[in-house]
C-alpha atoms as a PDB file:
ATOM      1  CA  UNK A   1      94.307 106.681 242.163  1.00  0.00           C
ATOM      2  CA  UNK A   2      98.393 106.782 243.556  1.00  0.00           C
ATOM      3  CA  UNK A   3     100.008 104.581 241.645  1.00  0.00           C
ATOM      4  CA  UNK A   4     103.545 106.197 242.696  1.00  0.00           C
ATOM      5  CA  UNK A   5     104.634 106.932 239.574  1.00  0.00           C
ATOM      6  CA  UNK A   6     105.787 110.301 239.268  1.00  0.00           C
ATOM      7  CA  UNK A   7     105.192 112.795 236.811  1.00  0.00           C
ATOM      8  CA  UNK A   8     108.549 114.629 234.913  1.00  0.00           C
ATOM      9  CA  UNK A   9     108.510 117.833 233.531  1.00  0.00           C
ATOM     10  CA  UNK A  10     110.878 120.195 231.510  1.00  0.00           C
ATOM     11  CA  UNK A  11     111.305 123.269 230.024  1.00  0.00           C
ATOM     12  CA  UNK A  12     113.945 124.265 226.572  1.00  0.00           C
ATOM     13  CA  UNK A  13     114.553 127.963 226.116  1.00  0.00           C
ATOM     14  CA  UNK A  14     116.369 129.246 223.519  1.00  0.00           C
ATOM     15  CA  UNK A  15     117.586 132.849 225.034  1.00  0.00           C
ATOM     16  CA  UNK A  16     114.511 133.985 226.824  1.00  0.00           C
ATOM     17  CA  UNK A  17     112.265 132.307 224.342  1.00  0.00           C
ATOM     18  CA  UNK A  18     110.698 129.156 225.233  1.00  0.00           C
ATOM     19  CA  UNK A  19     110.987 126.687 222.477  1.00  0.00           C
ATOM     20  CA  UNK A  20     109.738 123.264 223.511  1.00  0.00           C
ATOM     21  CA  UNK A  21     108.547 121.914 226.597  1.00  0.00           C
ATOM     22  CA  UNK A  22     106.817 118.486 227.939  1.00  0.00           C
ATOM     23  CA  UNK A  23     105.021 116.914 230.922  1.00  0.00           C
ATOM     24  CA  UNK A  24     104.282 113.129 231.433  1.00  0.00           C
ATOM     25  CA  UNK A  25     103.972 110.618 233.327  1.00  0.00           C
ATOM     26  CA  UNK A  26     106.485 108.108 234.060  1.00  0.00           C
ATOM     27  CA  UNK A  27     106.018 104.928 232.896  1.00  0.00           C
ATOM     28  CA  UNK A  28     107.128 102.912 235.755  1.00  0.00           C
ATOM     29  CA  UNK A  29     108.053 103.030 239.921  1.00  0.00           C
ATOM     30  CA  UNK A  30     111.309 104.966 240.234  1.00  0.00           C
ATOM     31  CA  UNK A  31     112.927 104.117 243.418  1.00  0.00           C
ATOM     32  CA  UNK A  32     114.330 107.431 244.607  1.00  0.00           C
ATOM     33  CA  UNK A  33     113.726 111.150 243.631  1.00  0.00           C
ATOM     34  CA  UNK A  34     117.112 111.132 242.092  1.00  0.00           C
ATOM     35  CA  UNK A  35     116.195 108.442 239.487  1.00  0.00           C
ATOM     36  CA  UNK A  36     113.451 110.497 238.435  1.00  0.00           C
ATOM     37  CA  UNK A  37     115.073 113.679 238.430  1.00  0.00           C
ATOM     38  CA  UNK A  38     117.994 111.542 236.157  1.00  0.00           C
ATOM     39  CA  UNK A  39     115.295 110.098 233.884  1.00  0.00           C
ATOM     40  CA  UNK A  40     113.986 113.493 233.551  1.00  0.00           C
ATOM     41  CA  UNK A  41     117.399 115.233 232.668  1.00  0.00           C
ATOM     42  CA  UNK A  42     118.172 112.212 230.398  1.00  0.00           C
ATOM     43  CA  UNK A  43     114.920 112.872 228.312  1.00  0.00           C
ATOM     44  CA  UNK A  44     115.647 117.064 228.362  1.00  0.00           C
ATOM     45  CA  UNK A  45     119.100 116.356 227.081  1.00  0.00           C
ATOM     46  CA  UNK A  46     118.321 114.077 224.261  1.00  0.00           C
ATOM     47  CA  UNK A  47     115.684 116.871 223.265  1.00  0.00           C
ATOM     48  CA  UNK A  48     118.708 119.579 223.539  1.00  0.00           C
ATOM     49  CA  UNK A  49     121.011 117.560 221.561  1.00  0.00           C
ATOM     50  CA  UNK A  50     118.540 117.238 218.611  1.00  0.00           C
ATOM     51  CA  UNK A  51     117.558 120.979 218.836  1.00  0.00           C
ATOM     52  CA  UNK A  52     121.532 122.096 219.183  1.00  0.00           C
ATOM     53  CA  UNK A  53     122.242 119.913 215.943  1.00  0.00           C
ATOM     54  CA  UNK A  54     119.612 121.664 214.017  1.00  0.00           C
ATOM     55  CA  UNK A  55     120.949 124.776 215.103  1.00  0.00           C
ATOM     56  CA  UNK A  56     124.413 123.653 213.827  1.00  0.00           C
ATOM     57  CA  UNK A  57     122.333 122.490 210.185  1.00  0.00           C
ATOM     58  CA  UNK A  58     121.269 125.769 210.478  1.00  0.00           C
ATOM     59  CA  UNK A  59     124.432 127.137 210.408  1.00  0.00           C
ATOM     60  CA  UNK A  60     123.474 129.125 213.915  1.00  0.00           C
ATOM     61  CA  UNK A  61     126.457 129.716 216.569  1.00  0.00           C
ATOM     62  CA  UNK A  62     125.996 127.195 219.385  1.00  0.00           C
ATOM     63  CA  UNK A  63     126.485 127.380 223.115  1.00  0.00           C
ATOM     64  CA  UNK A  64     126.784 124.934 225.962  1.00  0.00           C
ATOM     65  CA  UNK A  65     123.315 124.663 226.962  1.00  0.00           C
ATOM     66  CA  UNK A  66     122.574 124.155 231.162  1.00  0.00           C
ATOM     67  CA  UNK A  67     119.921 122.587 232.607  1.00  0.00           C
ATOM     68  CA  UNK A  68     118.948 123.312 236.257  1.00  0.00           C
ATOM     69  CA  UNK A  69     117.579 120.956 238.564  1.00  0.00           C
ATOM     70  CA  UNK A  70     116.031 121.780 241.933  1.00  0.00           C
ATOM     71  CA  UNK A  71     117.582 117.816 242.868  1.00  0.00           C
ATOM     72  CA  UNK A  72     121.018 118.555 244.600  1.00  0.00           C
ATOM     73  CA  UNK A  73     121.859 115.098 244.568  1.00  0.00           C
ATOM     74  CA  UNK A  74     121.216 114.442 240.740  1.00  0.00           C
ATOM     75  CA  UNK A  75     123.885 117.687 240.432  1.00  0.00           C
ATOM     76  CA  UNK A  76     126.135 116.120 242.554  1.00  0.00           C
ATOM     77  CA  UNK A  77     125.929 112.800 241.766  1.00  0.00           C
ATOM     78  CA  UNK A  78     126.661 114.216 237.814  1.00  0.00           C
ATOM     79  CA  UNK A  79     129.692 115.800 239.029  1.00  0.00           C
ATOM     80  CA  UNK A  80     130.804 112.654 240.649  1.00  0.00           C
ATOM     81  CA  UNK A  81     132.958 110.189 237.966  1.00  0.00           C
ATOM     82  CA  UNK A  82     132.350 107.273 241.483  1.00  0.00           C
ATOM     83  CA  UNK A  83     129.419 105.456 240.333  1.00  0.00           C
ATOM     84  CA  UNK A  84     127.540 104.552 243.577  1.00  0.00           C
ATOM     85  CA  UNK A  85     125.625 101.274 244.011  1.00  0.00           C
ATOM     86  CA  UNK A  86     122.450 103.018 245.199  1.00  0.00           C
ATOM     87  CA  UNK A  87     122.372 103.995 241.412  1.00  0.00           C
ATOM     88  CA  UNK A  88     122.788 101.050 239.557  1.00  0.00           C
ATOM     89  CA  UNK A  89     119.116 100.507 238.636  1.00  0.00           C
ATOM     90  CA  UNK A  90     119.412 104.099 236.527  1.00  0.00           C
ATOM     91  CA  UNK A  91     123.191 104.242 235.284  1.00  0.00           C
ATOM     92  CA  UNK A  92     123.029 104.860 231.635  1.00  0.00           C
ATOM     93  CA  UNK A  93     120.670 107.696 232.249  1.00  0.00           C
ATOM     94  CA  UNK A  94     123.363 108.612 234.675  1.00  0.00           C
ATOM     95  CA  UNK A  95     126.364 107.781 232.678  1.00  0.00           C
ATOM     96  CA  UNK A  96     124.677 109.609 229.924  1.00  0.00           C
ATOM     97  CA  UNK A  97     124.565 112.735 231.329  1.00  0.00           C
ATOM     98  CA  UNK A  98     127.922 112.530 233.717  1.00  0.00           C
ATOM     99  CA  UNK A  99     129.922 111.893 230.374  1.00  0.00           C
ATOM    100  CA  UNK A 100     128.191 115.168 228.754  1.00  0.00           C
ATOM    101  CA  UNK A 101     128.633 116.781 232.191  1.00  0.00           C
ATOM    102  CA  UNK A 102     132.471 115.489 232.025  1.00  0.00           C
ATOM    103  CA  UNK A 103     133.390 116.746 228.610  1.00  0.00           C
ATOM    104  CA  UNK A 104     131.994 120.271 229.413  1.00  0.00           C
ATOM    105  CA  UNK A 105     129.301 119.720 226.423  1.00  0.00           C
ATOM    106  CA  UNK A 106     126.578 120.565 229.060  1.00  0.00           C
ATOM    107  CA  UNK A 107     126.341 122.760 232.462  1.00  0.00           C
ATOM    108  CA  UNK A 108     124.318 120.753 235.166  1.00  0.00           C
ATOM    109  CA  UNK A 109     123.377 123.802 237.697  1.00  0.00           C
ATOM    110  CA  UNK A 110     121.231 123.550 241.135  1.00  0.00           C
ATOM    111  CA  UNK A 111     117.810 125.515 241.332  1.00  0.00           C
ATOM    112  CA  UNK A 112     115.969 125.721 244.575  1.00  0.00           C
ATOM    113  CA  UNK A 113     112.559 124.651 244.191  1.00  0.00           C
ATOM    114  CA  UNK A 114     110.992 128.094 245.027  1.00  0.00           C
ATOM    115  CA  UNK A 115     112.342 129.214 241.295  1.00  0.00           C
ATOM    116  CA  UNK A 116     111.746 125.560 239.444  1.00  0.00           C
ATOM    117  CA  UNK A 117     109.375 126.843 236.597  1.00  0.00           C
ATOM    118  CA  UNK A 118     108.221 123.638 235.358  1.00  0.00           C
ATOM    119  CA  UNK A 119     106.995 122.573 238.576  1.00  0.00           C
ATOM    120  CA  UNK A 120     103.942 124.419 236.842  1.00  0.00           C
ATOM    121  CA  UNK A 121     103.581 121.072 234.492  1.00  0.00           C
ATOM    122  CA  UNK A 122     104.004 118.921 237.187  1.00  0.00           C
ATOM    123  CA  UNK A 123     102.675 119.896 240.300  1.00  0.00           C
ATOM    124  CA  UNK A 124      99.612 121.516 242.011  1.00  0.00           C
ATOM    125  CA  UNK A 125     100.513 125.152 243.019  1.00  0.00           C
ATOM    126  CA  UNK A 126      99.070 127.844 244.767  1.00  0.00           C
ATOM    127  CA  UNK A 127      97.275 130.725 242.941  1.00  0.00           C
ATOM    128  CA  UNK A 128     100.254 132.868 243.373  1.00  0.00           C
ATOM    129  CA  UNK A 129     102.712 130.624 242.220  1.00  0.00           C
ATOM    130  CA  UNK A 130     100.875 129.781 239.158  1.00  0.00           C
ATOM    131  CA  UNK A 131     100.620 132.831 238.064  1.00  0.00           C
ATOM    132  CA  UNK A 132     104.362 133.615 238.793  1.00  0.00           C
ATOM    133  CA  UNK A 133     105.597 130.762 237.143  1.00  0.00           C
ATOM    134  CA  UNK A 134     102.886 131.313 233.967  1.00  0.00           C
ATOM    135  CA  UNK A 135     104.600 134.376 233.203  1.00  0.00           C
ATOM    136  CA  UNK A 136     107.663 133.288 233.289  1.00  0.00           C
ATOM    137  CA  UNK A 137     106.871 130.841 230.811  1.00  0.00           C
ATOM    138  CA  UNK A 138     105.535 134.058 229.067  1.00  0.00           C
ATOM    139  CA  UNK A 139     102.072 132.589 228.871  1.00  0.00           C
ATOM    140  CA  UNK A 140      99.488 134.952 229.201  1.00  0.00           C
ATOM    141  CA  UNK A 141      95.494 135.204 230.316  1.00  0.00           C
ATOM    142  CA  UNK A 142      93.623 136.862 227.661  1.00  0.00           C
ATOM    143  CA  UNK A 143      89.977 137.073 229.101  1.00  0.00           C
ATOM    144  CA  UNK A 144      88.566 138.802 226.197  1.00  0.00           C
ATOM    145  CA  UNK A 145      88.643 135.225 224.365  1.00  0.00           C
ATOM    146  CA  UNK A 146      85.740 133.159 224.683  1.00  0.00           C
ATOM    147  CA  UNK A 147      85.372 129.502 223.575  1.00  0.00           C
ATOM    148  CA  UNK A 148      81.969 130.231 221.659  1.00  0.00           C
ATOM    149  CA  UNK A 149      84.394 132.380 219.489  1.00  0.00           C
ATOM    150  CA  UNK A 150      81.891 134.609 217.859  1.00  0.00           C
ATOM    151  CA  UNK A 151      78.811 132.446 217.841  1.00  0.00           C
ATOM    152  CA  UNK A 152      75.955 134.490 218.994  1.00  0.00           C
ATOM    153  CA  UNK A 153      73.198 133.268 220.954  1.00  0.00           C
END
């Protein structure tokens, strides 16, 4: 069943580690791809902002983290302080991340589409791009395990 409501996706790394990531689906009709991609940044920035402040309780060095999007507009749109009308329906998502943006407390960086990892949580792929994208997320097939683990028959 399409009921239009689109499924978000990120992806945290800390370095070249993956440390969390998430897929689900929205809960209601967005209007544009840009209010998803927005709602989507919004949630991966609230999760970065918890993680960076228990790095800082941890007494670890922070850094300013960036999050690429393979939306143009959304990067645009951050990097614009004009609020446009065509927006109002998803401004404090917007506002949220433009002030972060603003006060150079996060980078907001285009990513074509061909290298958007977490497409792989949110899309169907080809066979080829799975696997691409699979390893970047440094999962691995093991096909030595079995689900009958070592049950014999």
């Amino acid at each position: 069943m399409d009921d239009r409501k689109s499924t978000i996706g990120y992806c945290v790394y800390l370095g070249n580690n993956i440390i969390f990531w998430n897929s689900q689906k929205q809960k209601v009709v967005s209007r544009s791809s840009t209010e998803i991609e927005y709602r989507s940044i919004a949630a991966v920035l609230s999760e970065i902002i918890w993680i960076s402040s228990l790095l800082h309780e941890l007494r670890l060095p922070s850094i300013v983290p960036t999050i690429h999007s393979d939306n143009l507009g959304v990067v645009l749109l951050a990097a614009n302080p004009i609020t446009h009308s065509r927006s109002k329906h998803f401004e404090l998502d917007l506002h949220f991340l433009r002030d972060r943006v603003q006060q150079h407390q996060t980078h907001l960086v285009h990513l074509p589409g061909i290298f958007e990892v977490v497409d792989i949580l949110t899309k169907p792929l080809s066979t080829i791009s799975f696997i691409k994208f699979r390893h970047k997320l440094k999962v691995e097939c093991n096909p030595i395990i079995s689900l009958r683990g070592n049950v014999s028959k």
